[in-house]
N, C-alpha and C. Protein backbone atom coordinates (compact mmCIF):
# COMPACT_ATOMS: atom_id res chain seq x y z
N UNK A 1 7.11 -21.32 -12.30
CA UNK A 1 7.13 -20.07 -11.53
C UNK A 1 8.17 -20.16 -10.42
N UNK A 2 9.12 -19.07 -10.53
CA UNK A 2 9.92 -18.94 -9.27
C UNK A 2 9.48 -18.07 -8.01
N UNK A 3 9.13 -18.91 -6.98
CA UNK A 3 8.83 -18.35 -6.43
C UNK A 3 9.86 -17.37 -5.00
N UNK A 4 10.29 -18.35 -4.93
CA UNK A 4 11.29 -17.54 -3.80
C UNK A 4 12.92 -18.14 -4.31
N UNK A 5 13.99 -17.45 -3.87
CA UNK A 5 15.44 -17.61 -3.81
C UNK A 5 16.15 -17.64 -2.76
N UNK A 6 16.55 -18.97 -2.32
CA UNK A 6 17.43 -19.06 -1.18
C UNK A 6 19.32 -19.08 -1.49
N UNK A 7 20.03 -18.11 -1.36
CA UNK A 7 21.53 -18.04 -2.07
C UNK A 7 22.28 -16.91 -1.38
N UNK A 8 23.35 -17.11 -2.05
CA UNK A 8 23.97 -16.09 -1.10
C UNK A 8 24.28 -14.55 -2.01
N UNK A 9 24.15 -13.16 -1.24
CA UNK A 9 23.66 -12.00 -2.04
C UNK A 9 25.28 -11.53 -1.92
N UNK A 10 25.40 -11.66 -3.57
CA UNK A 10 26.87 -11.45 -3.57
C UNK A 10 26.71 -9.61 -4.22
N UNK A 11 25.89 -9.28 -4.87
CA UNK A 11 25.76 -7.66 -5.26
C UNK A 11 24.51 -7.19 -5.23
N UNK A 12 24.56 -5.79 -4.94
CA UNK A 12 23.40 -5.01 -4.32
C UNK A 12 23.03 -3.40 -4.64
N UNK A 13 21.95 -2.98 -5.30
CA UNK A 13 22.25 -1.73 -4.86
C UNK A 13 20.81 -1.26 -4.83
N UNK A 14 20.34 -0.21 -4.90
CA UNK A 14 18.99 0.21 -4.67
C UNK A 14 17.64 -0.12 -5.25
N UNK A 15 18.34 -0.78 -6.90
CA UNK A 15 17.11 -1.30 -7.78
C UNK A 15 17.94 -2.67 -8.20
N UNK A 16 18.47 -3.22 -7.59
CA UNK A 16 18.87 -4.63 -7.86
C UNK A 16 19.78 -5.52 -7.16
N UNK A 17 19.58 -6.70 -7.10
CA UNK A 17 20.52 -7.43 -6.33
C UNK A 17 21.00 -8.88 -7.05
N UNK A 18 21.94 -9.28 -6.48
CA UNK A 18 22.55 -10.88 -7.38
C UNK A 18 22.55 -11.80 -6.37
N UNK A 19 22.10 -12.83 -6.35
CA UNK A 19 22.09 -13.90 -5.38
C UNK A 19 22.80 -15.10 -6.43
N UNK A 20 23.60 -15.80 -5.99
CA UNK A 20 24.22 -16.97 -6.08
C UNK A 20 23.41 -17.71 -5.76
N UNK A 21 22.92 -19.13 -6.66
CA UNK A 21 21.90 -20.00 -5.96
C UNK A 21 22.73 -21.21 -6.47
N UNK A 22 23.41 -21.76 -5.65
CA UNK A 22 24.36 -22.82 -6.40
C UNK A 22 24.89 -22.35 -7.65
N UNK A 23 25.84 -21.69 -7.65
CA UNK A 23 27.03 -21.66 -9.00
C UNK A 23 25.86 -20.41 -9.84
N UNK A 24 24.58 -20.18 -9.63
CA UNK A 24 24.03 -19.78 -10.88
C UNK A 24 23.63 -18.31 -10.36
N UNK A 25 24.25 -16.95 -10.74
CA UNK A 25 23.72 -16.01 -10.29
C UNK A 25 22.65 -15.45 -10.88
N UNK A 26 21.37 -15.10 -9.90
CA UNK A 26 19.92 -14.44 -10.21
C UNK A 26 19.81 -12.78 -10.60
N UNK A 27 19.88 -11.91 -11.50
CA UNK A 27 19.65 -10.83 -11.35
C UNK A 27 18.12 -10.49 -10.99
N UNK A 28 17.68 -9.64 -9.93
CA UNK A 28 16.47 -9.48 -9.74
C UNK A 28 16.21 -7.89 -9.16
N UNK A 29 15.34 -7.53 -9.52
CA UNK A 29 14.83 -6.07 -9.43
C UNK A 29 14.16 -5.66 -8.41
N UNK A 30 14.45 -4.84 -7.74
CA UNK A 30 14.25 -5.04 -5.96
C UNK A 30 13.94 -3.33 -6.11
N UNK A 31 12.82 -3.20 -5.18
CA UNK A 31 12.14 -1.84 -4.34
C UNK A 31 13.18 -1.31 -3.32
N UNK A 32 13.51 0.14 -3.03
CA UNK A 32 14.28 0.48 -1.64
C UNK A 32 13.19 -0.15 -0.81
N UNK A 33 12.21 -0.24 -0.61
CA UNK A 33 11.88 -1.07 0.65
C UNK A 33 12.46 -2.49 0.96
N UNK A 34 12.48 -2.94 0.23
CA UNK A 34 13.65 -4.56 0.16
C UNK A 34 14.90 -4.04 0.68
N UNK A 35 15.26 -3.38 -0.12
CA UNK A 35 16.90 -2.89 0.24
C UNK A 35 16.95 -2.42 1.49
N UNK A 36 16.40 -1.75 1.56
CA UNK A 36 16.54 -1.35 2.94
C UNK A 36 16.81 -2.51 4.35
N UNK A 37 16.20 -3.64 3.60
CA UNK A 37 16.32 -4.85 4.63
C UNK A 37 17.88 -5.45 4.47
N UNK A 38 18.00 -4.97 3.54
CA UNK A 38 19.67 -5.66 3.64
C UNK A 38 20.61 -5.18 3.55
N UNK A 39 21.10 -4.04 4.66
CA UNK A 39 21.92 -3.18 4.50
C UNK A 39 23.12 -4.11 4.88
N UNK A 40 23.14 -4.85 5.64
CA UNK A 40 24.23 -5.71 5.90
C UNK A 40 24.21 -7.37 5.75
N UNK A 41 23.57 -7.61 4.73
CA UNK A 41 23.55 -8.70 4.34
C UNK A 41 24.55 -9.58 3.26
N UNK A 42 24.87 -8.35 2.77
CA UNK A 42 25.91 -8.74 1.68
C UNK A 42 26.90 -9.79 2.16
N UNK A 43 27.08 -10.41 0.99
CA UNK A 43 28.24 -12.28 0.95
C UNK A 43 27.08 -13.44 2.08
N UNK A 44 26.13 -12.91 3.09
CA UNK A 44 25.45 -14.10 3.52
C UNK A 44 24.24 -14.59 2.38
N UNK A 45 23.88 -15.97 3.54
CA UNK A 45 22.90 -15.93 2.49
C UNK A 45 21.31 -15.17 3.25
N UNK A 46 20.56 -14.92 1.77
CA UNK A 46 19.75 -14.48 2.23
C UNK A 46 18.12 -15.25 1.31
N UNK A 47 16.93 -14.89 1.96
CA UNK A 47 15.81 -15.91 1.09
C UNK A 47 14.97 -14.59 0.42
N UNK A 48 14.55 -14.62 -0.43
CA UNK A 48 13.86 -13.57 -1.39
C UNK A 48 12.68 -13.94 -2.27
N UNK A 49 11.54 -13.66 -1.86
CA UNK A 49 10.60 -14.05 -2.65
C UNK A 49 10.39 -12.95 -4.22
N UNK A 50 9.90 -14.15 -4.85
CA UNK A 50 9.97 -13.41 -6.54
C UNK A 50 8.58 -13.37 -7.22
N UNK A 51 9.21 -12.73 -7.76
CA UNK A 51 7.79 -12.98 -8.86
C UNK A 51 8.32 -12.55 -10.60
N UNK A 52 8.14 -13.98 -11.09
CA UNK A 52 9.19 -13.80 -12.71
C UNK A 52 7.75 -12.92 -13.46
N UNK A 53 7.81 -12.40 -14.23
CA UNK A 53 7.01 -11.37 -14.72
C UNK A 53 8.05 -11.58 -16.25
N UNK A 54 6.63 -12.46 -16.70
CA UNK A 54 6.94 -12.62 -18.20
C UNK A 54 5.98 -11.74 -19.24
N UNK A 55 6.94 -11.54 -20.58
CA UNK A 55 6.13 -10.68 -21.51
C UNK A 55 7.48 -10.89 -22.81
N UNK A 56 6.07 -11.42 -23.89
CA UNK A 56 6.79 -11.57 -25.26
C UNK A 56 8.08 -12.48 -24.63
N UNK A 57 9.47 -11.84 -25.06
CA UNK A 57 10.33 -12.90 -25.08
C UNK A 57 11.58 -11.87 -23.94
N UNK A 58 10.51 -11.49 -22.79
CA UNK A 58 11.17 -11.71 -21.84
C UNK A 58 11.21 -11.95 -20.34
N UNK A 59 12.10 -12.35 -19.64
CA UNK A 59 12.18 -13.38 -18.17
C UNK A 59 12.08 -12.47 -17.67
N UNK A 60 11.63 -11.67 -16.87
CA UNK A 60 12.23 -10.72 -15.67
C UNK A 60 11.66 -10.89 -13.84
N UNK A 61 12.94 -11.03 -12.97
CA UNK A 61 12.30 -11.41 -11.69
C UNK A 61 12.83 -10.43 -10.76
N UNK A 62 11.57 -10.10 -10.24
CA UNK A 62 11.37 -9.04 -9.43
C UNK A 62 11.42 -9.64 -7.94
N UNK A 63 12.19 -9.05 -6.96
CA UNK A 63 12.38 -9.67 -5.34
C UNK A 63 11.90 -9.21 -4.42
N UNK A 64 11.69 -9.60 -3.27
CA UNK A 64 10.75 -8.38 -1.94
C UNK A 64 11.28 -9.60 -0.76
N UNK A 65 11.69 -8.63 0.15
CA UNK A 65 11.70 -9.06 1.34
C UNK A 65 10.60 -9.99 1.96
N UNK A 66 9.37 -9.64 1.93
CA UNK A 66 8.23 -10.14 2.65
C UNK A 66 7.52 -10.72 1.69
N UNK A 67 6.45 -11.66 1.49
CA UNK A 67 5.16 -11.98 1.31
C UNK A 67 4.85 -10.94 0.84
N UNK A 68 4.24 -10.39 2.17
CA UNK A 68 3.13 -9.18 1.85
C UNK A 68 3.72 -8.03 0.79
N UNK A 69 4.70 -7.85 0.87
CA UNK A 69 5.22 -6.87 -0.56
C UNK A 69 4.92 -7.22 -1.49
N UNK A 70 5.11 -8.56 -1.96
CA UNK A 70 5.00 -9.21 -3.44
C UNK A 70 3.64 -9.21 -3.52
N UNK A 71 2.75 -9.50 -2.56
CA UNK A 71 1.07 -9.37 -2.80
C UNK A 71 0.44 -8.18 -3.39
N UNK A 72 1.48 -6.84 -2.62
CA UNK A 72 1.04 -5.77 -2.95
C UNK A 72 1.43 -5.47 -4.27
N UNK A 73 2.39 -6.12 -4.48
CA UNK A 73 3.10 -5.92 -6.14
C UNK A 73 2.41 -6.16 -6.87
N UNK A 74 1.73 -7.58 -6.79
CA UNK A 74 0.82 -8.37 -7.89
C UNK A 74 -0.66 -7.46 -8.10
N UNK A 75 -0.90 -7.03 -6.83
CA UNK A 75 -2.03 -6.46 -6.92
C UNK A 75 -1.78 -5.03 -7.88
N UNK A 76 -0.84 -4.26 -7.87
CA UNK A 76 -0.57 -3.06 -8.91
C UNK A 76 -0.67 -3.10 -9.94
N UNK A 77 0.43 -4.49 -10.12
CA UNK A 77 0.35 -4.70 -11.69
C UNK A 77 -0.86 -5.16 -12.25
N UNK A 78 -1.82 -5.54 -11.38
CA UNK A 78 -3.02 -5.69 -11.88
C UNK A 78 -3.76 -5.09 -12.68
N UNK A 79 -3.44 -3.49 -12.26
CA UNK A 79 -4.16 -2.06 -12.49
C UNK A 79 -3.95 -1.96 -13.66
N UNK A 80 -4.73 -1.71 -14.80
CA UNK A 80 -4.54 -1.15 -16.15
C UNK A 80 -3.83 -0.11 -15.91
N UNK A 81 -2.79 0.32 -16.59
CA UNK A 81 -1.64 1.06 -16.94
C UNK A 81 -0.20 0.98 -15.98
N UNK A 82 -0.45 -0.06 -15.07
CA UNK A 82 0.42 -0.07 -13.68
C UNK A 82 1.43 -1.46 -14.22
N UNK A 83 2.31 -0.88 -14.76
CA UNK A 83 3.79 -2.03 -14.81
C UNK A 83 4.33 -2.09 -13.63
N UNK A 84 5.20 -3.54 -14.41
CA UNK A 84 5.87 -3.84 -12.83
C UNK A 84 7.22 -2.59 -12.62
N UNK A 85 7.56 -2.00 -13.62
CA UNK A 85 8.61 -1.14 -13.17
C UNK A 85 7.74 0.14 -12.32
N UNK A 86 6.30 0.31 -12.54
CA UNK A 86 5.68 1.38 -11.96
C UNK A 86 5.61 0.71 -10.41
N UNK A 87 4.87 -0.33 -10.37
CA UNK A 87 4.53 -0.97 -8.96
C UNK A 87 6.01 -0.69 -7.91
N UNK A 88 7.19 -1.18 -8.48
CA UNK A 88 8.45 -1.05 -7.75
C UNK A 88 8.32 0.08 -7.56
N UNK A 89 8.53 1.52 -8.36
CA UNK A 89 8.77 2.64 -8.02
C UNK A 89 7.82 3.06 -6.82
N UNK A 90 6.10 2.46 -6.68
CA UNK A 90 5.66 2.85 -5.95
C UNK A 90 5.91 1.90 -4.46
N UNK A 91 6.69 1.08 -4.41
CA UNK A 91 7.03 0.22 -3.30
C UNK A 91 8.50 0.68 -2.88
N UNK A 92 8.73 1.66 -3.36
CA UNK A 92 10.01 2.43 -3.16
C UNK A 92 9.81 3.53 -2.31
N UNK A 93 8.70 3.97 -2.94
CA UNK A 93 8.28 5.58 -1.82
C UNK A 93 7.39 4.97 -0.84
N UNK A 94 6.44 4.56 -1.08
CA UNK A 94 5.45 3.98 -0.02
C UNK A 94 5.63 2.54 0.37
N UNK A 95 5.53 2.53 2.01
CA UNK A 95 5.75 0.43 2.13
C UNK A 95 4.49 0.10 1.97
N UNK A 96 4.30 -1.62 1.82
CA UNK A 96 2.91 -2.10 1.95
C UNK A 96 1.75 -1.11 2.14
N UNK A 97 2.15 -1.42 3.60
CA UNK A 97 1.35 -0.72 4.55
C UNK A 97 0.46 0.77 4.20
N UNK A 98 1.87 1.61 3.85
CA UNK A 98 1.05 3.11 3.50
C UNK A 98 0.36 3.24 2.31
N UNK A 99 0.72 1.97 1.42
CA UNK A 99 -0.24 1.55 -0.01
C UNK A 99 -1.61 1.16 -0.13
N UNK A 100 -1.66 -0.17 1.04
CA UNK A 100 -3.07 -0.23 1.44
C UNK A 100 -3.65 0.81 2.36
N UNK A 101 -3.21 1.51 3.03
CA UNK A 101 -4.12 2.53 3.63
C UNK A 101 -4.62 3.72 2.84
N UNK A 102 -2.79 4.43 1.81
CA UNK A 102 -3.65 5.02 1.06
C UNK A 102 -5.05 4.90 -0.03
N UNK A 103 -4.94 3.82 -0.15
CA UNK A 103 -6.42 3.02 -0.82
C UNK A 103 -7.60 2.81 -0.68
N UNK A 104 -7.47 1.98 1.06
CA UNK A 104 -8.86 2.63 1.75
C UNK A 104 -9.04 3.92 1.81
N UNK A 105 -8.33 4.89 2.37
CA UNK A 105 -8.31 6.27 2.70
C UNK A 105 -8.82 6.85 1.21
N UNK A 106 -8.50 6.11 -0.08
CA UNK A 106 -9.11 6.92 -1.63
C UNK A 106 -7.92 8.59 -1.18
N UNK A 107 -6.69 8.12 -0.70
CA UNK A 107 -5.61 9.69 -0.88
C UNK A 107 -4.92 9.73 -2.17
N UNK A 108 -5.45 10.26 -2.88
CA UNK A 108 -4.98 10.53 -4.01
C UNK A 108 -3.52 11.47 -3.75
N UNK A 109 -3.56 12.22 -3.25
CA UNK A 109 -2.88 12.89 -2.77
C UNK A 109 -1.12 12.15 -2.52
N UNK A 110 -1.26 10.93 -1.85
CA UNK A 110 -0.23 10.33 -1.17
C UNK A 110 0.23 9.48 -2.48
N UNK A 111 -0.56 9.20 -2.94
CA UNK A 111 0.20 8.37 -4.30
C UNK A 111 0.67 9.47 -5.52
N UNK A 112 0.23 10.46 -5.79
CA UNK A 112 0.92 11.30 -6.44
C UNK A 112 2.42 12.01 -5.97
N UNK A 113 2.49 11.92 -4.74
CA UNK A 113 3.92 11.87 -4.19
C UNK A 113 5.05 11.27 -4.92
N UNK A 114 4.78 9.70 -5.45
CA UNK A 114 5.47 9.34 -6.75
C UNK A 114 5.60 9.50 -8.06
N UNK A 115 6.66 9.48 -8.14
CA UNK A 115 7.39 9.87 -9.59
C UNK A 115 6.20 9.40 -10.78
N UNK A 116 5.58 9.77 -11.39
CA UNK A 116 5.25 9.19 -12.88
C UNK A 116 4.12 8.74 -12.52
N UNK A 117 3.10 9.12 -11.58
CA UNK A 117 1.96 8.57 -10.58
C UNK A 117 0.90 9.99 -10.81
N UNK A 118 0.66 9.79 -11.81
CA UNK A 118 -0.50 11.39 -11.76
C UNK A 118 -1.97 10.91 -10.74
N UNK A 119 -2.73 11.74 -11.32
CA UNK A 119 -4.18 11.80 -10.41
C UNK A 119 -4.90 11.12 -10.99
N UNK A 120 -4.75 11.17 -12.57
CA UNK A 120 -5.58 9.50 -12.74
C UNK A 120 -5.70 8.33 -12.64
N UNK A 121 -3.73 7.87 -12.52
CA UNK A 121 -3.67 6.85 -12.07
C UNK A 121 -3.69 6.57 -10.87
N UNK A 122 -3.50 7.59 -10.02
CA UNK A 122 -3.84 7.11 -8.72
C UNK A 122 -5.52 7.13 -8.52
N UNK A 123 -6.40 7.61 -8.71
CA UNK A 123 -7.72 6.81 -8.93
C UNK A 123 -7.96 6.06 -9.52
N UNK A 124 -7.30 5.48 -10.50
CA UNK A 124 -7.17 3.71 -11.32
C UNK A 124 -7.19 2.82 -9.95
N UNK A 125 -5.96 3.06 -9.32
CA UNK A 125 -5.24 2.21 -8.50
C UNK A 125 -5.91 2.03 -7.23
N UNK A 126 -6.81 3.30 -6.82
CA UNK A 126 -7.98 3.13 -5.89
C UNK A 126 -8.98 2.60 -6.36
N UNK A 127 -9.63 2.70 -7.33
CA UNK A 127 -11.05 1.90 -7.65
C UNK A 127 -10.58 0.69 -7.59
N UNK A 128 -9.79 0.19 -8.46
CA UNK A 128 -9.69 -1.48 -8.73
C UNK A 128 -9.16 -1.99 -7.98
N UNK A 129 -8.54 -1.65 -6.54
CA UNK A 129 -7.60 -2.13 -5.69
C UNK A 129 -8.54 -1.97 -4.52
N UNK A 130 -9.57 -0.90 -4.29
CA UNK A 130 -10.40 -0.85 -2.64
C UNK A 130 -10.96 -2.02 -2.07
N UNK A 131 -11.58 -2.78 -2.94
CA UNK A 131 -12.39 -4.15 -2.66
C UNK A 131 -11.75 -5.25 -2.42
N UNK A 132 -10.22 -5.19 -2.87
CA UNK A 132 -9.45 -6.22 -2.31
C UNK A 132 -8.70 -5.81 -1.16
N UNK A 133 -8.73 -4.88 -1.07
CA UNK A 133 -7.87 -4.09 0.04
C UNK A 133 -8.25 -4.16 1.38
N UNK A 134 -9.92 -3.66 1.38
CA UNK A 134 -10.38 -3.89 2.46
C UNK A 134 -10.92 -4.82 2.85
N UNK A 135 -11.34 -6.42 1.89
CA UNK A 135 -11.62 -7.91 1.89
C UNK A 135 -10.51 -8.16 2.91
N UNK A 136 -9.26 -7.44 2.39
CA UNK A 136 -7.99 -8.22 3.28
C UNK A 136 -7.83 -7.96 4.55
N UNK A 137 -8.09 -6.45 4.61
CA UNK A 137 -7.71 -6.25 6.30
C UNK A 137 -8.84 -6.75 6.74
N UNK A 138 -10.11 -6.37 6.11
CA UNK A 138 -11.47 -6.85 7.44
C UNK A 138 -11.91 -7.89 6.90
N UNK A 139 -11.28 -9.44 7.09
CA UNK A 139 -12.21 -10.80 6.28
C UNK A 139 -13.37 -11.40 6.89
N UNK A 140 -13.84 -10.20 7.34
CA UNK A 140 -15.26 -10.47 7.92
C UNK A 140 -16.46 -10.32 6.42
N UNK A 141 -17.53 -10.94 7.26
CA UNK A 141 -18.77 -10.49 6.35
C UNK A 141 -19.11 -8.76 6.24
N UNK A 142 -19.53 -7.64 5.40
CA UNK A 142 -19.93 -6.75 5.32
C UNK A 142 -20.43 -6.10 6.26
N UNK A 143 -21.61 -7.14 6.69
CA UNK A 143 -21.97 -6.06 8.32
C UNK A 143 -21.31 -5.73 9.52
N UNK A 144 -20.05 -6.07 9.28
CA UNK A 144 -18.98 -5.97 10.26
C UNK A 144 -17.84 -4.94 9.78
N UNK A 145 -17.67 -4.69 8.26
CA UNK A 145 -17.07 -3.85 7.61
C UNK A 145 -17.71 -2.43 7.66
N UNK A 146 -19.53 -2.29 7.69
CA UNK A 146 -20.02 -0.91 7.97
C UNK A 146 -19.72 -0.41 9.35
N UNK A 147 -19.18 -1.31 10.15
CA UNK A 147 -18.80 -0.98 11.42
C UNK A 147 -17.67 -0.60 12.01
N UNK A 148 -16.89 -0.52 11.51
CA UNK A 148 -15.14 -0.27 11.61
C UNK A 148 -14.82 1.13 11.46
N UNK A 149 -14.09 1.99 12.22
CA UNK A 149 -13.72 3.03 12.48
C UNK A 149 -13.16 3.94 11.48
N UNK A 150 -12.38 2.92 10.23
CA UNK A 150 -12.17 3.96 9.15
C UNK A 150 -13.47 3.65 8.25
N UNK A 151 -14.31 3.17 8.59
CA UNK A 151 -15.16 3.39 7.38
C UNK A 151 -16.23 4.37 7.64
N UNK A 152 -16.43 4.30 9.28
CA UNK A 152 -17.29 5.48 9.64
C UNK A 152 -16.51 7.19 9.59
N UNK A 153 -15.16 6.98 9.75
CA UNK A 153 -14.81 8.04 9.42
C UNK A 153 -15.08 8.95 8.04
N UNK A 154 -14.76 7.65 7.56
CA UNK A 154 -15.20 7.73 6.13
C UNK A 154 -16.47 8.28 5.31
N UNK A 155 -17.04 7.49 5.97
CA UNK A 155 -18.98 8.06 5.94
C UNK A 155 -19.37 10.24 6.60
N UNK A 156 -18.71 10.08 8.04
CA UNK A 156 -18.73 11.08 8.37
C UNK A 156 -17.73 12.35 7.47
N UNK A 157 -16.82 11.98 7.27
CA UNK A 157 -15.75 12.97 6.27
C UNK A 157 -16.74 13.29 5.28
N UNK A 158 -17.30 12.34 4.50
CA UNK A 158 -18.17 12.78 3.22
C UNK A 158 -19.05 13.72 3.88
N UNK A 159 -19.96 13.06 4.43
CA UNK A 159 -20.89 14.14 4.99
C UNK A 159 -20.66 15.26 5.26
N UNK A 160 -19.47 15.58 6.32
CA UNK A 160 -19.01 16.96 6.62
C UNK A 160 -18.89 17.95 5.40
N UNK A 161 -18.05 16.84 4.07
CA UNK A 161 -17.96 18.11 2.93
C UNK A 161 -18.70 18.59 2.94
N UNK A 162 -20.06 17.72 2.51
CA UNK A 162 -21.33 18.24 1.91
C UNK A 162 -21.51 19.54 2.36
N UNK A 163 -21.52 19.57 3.79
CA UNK A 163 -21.71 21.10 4.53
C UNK A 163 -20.79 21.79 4.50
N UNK A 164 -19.98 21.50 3.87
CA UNK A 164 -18.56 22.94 3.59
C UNK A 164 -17.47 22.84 4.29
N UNK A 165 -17.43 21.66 5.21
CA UNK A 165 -16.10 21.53 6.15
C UNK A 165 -14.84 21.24 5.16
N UNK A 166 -14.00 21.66 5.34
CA UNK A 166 -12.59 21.20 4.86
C UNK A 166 -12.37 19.40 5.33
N UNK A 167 -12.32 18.46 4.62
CA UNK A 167 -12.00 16.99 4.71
C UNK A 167 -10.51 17.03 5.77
N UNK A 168 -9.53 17.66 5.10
CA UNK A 168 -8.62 18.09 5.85
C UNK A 168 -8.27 18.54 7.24
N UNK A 169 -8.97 19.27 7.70
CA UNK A 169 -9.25 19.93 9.19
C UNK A 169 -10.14 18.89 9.85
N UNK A 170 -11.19 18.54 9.01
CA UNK A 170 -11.89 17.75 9.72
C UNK A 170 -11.60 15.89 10.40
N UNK A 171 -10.87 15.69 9.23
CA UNK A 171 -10.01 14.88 9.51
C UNK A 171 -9.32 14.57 10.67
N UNK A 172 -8.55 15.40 11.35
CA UNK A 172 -7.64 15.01 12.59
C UNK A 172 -8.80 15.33 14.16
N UNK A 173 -10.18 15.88 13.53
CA UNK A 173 -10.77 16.06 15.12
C UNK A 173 -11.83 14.89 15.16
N UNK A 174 -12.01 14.38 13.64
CA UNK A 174 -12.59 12.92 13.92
C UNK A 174 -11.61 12.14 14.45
N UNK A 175 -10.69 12.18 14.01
CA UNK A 175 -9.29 10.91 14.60
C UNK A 175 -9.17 10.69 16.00
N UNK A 176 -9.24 11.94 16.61
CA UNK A 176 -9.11 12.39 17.89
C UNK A 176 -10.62 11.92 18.73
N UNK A 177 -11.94 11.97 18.28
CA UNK A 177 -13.01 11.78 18.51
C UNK A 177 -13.08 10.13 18.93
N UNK A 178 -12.75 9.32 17.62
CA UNK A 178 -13.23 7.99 17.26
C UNK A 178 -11.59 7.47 18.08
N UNK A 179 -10.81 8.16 18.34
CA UNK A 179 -9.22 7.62 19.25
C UNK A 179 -10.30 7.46 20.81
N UNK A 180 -11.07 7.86 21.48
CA UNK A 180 -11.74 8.07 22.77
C UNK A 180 -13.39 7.29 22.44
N UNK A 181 -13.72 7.08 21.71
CA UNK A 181 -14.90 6.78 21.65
C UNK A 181 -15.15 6.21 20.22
N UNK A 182 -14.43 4.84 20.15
CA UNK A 182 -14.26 4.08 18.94
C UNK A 182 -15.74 3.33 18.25
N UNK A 183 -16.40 3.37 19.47
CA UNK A 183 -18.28 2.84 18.65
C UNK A 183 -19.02 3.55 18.45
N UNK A 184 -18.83 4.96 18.23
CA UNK A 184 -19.53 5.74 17.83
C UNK A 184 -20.05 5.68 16.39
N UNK A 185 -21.66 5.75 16.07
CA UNK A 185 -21.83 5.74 15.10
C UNK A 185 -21.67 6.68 14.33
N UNK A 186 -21.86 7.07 13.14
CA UNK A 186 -21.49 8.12 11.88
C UNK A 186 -22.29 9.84 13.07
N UNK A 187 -23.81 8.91 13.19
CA UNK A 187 -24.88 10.12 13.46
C UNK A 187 -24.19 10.85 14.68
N UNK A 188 -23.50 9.96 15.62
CA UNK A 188 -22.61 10.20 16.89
C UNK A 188 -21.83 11.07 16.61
N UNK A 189 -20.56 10.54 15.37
CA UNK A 189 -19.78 10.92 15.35
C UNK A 189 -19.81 12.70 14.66
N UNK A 190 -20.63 12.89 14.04
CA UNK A 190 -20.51 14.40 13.39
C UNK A 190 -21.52 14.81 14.47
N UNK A 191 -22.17 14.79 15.19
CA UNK A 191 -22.69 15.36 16.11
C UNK A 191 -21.96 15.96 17.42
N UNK A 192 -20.71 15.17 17.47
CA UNK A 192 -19.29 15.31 18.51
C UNK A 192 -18.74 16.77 17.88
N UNK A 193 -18.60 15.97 16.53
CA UNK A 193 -17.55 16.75 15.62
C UNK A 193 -17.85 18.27 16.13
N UNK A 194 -19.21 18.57 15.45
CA UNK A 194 -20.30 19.88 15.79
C UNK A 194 -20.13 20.51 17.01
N UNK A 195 -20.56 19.95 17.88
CA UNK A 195 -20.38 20.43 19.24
C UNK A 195 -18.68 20.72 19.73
N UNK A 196 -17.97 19.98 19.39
CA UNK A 196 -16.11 20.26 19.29
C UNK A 196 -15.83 22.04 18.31
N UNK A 197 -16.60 21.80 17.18
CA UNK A 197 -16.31 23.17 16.48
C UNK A 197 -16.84 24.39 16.85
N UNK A 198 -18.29 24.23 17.58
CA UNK A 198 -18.93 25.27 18.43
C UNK A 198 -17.90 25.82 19.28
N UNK A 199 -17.29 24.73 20.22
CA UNK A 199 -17.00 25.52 21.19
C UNK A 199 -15.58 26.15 21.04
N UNK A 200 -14.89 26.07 20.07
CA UNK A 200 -13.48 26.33 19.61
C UNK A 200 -13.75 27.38 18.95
């Protein structure tokens, strides 16, 4: 397994780059989020973590700036129907970051933003991906996970549907709620909510 490439990046462009690693040049398949890190890197050297992604009778190595990109990579391709050319495309529109949130968050919405990313697969990519997602940010035990601010949001958003609120609208006056008063419980928190919509 190759894991990372230390060489110098002699060609570049939005879905690929060439590193020289002693005499031997690497072609590797790179996200605009990578690229984006090396707008002026070209002829130095630069270090690139990989991940060779084999199948039948072929090599192919995929590059990322960070760690955490390639984690998020591995974790896509995990997804039944999610190739690694899909995972890149979605590490192209969305970074890490807005990948794991859209996940906790279950926004279907934000992953259909990408190309070739319908509504089923973006609920593929939320079911089988939430439990590692949120293991990672909160590596606490569970009773510490029912306690965390997006999950009570979370709890409260559902609830609100139930009663006919728009998730949407309701959304930014919990944000605003739990931004001032972050230990509020669920029962707290739509009880705020309520009294905020009364008086507006």
């Amino acid at each position: 397994m190759i894991t990372y490439l230390n060489g110098k990046l002699v060609e570049k462009n939005q879905s690929y780059l060439i590193i020289d690693c002693h005499g031997v040049g690497y072609h590797i398949y790179i996200s605009s989020y990578t690229y984006s890190f090396l707008t002026e890197k070209e002829g130095k050297d630069v270090c690139i973590h990989t991940y060779l992604f084999i199948k039948e009778n072929q090599h192919v190595l995929y590059g990322f700036f960070d760690k955490k990109e390639r984690k998020i990579f591995s974790y896509l391709i995990s997804v039944n129907g999610i190739g690694p050319n899909s995972a890149i495309m979605l590490l192209s529109y969305l970074t890490p970051s807005e990948i794991k949130q859209s996940i906790c968050e279950e926004d279907v919405k934000m992953f259909n933003k990408v190309k070739g990313i319908g509504k089923k697969t973006a609920q593929r990519i939320i079911i089988e991906l939430k439990d590692k997602i949120v293991k990672e940010i909160f590596p606490k035990k569970e009773k510490l996970l029912e306690n965390t601010p997006f999950l009570i949001k979370k709890e409260a958003l559902s609830a609100l549907s139930v009663l006919g609120f728009s998730p949407k609208e309701s959304k930014k006056v919990l944000d605003d709620i739990l931004h001032e008063n972050p230990k509020y419980s669920v029962e707290n928190l739509i009880k705020e909510y309520l009294k905020k919509i009364v008086k507006s």
